[in-house]
N, C-alpha and C. Protein backbone atom coordinates (compact mmCIF):
# COMPACT_ATOMS: atom_id res chain seq x y z
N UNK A 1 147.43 -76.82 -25.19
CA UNK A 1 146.27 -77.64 -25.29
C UNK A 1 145.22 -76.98 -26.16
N UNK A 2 144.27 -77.75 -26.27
CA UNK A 2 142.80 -77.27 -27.32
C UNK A 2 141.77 -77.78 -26.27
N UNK A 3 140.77 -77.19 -27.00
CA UNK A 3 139.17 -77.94 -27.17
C UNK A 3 139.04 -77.76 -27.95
N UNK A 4 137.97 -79.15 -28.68
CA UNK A 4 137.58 -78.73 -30.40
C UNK A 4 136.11 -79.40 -29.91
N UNK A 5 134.63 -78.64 -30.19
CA UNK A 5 133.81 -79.43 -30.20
C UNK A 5 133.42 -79.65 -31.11
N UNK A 6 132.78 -81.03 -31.12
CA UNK A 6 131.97 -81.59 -32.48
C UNK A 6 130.65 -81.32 -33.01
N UNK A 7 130.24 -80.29 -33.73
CA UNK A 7 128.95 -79.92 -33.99
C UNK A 7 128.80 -79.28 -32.69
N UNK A 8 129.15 -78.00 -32.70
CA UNK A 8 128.71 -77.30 -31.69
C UNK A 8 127.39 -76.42 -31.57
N UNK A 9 126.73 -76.61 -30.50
CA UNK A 9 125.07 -75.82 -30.25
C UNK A 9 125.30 -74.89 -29.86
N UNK A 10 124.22 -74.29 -29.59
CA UNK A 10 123.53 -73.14 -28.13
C UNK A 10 123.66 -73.58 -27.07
N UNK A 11 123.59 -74.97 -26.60
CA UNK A 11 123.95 -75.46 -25.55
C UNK A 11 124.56 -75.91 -25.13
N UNK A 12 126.28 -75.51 -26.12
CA UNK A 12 127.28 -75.69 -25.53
C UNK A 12 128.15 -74.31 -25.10
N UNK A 13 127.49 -73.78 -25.08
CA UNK A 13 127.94 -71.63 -24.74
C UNK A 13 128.10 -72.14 -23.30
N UNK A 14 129.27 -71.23 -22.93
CA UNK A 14 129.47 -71.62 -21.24
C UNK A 14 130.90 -71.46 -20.70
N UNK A 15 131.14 -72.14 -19.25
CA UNK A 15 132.56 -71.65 -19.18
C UNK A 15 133.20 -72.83 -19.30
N UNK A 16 134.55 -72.80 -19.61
CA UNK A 16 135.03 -73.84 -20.11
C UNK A 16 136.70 -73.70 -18.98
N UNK A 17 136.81 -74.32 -18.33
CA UNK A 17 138.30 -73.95 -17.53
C UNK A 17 139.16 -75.49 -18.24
N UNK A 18 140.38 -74.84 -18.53
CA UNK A 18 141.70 -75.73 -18.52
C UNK A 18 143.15 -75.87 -17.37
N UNK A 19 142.55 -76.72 -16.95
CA UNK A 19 143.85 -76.93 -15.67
C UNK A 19 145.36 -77.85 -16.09
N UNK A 20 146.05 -76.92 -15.88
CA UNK A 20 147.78 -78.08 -15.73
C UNK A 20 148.17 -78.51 -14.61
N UNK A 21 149.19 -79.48 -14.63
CA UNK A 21 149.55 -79.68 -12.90
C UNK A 21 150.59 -80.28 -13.03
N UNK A 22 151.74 -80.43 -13.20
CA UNK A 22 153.17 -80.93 -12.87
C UNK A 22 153.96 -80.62 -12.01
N UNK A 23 155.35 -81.12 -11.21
CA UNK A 23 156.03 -81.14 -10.41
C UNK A 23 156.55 -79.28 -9.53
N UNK A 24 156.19 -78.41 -11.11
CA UNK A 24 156.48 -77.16 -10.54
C UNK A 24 155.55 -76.54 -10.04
N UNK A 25 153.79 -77.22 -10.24
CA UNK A 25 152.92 -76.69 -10.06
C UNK A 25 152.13 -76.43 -11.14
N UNK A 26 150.76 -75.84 -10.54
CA UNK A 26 149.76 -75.57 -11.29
C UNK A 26 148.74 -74.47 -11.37
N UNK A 27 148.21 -74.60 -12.24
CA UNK A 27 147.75 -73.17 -12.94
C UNK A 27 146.14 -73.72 -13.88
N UNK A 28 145.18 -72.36 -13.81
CA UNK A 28 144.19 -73.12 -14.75
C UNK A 28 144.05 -71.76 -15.11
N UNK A 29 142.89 -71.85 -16.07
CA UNK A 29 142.07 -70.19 -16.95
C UNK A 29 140.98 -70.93 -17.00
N UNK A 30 139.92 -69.90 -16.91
CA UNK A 30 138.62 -70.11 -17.20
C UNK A 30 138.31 -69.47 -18.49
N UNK A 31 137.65 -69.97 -19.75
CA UNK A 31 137.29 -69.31 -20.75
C UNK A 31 135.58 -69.49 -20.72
N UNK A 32 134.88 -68.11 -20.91
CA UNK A 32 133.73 -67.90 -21.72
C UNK A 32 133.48 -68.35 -23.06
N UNK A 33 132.47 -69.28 -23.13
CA UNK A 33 132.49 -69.70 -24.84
C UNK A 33 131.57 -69.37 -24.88
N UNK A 34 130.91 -68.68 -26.33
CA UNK A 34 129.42 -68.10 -26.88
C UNK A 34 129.33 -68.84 -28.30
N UNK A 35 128.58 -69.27 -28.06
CA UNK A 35 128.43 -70.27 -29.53
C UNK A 35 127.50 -69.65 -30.23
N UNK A 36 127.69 -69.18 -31.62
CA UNK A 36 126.66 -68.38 -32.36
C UNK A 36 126.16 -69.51 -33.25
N UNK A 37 124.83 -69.04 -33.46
CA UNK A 37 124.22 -69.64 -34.87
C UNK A 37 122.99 -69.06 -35.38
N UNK A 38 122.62 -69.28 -36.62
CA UNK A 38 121.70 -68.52 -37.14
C UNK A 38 120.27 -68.48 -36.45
N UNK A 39 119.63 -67.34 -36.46
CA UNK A 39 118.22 -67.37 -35.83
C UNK A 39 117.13 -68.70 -36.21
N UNK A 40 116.23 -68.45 -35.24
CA UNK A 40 115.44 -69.66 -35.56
C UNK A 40 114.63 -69.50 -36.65
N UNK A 41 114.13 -70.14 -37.20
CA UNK A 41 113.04 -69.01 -38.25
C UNK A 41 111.84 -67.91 -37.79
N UNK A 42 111.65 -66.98 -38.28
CA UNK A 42 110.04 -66.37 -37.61
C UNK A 42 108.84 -66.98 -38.36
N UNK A 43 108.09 -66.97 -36.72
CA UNK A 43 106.27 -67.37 -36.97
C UNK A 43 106.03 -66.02 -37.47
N UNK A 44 105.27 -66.54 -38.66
CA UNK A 44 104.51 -65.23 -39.33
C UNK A 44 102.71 -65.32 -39.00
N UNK A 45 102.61 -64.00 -38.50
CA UNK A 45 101.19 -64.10 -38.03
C UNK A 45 100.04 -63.56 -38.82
N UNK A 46 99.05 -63.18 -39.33
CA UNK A 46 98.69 -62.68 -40.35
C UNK A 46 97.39 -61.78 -38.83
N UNK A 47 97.86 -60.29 -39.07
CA UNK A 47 96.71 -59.77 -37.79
C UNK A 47 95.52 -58.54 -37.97
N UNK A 48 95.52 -58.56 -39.60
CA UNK A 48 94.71 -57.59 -40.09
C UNK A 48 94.24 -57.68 -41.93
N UNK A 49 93.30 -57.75 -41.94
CA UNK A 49 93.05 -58.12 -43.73
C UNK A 49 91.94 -57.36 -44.11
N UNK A 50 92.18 -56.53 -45.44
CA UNK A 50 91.03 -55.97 -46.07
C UNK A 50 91.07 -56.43 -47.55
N UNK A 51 90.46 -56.01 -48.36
CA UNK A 51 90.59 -56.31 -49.57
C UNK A 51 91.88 -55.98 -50.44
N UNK A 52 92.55 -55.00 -49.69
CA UNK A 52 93.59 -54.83 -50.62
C UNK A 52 94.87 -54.72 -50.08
N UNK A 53 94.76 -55.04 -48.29
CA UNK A 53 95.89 -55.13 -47.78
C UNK A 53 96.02 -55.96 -46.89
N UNK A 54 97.17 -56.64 -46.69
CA UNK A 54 97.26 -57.45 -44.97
C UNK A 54 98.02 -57.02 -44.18
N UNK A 55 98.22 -57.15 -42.85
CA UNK A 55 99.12 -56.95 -41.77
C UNK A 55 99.99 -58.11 -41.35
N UNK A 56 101.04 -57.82 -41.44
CA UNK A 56 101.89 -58.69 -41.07
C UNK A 56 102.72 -58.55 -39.60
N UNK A 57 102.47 -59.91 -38.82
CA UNK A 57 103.41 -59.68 -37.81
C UNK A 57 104.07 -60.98 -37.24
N UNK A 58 105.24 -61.06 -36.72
CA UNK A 58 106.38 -62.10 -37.21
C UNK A 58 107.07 -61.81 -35.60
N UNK A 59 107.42 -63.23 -35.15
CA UNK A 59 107.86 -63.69 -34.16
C UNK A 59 109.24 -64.34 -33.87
N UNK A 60 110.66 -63.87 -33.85
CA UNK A 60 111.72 -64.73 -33.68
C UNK A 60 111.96 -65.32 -32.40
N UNK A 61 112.14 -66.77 -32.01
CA UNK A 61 112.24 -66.83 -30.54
C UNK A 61 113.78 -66.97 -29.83
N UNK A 62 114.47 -67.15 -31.11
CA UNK A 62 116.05 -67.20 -31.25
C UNK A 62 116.56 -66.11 -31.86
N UNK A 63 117.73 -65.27 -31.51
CA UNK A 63 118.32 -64.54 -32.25
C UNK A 63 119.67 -65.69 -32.59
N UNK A 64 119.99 -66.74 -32.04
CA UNK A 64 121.14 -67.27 -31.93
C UNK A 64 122.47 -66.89 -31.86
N UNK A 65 122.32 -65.81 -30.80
CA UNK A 65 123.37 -65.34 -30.05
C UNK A 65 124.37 -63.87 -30.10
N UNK A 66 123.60 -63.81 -31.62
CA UNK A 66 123.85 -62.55 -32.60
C UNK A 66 122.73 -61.48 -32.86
N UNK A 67 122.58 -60.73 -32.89
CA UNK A 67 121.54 -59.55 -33.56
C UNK A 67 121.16 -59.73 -34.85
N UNK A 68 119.75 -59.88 -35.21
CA UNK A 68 119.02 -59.69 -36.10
C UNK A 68 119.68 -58.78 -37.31
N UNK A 69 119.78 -58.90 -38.34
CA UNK A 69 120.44 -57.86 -39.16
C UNK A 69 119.54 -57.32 -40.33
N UNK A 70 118.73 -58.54 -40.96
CA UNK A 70 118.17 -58.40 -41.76
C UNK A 70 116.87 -59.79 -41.54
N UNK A 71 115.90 -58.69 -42.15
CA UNK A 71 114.73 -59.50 -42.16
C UNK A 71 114.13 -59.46 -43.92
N UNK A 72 113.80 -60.56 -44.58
CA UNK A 72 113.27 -60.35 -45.67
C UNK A 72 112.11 -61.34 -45.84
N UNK A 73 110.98 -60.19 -46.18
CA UNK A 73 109.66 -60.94 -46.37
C UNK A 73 109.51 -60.78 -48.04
N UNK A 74 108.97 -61.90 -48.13
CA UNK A 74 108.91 -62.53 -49.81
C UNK A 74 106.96 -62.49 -50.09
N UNK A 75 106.40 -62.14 -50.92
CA UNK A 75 105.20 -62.16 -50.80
C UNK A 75 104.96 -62.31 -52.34
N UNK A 76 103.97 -63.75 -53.24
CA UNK A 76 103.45 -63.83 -54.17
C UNK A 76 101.87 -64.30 -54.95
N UNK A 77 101.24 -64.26 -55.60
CA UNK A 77 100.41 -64.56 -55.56
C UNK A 77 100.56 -66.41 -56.01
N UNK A 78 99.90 -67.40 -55.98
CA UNK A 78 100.45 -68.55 -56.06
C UNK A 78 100.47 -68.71 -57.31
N UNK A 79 101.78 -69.70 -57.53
CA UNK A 79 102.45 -69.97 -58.30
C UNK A 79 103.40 -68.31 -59.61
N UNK A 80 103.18 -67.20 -58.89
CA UNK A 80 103.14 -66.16 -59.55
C UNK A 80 104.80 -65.51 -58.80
N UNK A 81 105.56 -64.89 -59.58
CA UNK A 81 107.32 -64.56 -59.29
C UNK A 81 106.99 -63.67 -57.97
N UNK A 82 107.71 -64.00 -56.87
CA UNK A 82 107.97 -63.45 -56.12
C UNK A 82 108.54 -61.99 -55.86
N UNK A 83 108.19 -61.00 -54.59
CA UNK A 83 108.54 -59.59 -54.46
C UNK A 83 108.97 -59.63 -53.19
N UNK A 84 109.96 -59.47 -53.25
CA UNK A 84 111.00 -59.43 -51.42
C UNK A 84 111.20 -58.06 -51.23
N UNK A 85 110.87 -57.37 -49.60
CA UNK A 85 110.97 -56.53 -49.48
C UNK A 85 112.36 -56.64 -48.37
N UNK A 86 112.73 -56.05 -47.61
CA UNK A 86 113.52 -55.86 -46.12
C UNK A 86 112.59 -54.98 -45.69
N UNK A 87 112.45 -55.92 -44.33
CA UNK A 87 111.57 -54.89 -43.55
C UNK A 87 112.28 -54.95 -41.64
N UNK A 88 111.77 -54.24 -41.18
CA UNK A 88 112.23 -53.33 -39.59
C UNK A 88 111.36 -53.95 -38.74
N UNK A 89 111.27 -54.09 -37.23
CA UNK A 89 110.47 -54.39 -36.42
C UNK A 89 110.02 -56.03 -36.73
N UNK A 90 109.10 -56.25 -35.88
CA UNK A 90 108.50 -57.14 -35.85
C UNK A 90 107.01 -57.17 -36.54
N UNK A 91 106.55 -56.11 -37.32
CA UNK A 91 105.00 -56.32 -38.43
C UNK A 91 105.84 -55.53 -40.07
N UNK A 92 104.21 -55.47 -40.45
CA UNK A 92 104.76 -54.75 -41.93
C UNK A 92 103.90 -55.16 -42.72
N UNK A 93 103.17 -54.08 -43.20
CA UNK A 93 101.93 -54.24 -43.72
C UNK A 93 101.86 -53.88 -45.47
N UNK A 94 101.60 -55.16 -46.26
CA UNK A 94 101.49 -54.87 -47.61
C UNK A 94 100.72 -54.88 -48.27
N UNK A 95 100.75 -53.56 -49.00
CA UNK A 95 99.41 -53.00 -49.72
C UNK A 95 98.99 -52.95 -51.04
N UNK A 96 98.49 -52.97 -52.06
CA UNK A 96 98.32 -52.84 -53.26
C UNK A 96 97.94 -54.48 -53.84
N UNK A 97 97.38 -55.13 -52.31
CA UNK A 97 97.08 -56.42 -53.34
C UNK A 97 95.93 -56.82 -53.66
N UNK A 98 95.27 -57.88 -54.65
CA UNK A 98 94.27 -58.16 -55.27
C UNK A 98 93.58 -58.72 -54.61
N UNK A 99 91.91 -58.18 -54.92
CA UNK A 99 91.00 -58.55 -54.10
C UNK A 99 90.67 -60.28 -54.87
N UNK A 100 90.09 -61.25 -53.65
CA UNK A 100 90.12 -62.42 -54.42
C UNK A 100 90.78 -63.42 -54.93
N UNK A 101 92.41 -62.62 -54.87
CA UNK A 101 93.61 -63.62 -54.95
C UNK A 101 94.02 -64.20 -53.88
N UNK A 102 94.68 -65.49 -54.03
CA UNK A 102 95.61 -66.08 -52.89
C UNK A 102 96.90 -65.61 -53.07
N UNK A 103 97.54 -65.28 -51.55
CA UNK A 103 99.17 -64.76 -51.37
C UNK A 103 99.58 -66.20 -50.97
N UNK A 104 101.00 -66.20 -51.39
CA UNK A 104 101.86 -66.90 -50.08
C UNK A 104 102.85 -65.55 -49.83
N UNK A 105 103.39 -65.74 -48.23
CA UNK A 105 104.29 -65.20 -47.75
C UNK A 105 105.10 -65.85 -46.77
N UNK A 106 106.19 -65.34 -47.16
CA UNK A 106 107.52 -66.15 -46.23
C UNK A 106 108.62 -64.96 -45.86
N UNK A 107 108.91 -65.38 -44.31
CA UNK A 107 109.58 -64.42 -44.20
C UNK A 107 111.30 -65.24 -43.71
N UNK A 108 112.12 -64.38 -43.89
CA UNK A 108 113.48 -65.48 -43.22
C UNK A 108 114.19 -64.51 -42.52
N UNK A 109 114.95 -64.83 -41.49
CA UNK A 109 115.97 -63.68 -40.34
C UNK A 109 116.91 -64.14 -40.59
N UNK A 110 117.79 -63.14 -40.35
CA UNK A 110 119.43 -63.76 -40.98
C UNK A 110 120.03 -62.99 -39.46
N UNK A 111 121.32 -63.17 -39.60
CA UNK A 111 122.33 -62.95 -38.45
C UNK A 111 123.66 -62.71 -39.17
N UNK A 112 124.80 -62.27 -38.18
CA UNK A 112 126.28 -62.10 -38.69
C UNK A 112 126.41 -63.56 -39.17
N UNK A 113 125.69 -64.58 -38.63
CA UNK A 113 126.02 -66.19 -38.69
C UNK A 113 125.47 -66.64 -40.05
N UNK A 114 124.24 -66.54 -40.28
CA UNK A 114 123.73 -66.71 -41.48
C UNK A 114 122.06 -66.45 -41.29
């Protein structure tokens, strides 16, 4: 026998038992299913600003089932080429920027999943 699910979630992780039963008898197994998928995105918080630096600190509320592997924060001035760093933890503070300019920053979490 199988199970195949269709578009499988997070909220289909669980136990899954298969039972037989014919004339000689019967038998079942219980299987553990862990359904992985990529983290949720992180809230980026902005928790410290001077003229030439900000603090960054970033919130995942999903790992989706997998460990964090890589985190990459992207930081530009607008409309100006982007600078991606990899960064550790949950903050990360970048320095050397212009007083008076606007940033955008984006950060994305990845997993073994994606």
């Amino acid at each position: 026998g199988s199970l195949r699910l269709s578009h499988p979630g997070r909220n289909h992780s669980g136990s899954y038992t298969c039972s037989a039963v014919n004339s000689f008898g019967s038998d079942s197994i219980t299987y553990a299913v862990s359904v992985l998928v990529p983290p949720s995105a992180p809230v980026l918080h902005v928790t410290e600003t001077t003229s030439s630096f900000v603090r960054l600190q970033w919130d995942v509320s999903d790992d989706g089932g997998s460990p964090i592997t890589v985190l990459s924060l992207s930081y530009s001035k607008r409309d100006d080429s982007a600078v991606t760093v990899i960064v550790r933890g949950d903050s990360h503070t970048v320095y050397g920027l212009d007083c008076g300019q606007e940033y955008v920053f984006h950060i994305v979490a990845r997993n073994a999943i994606g």
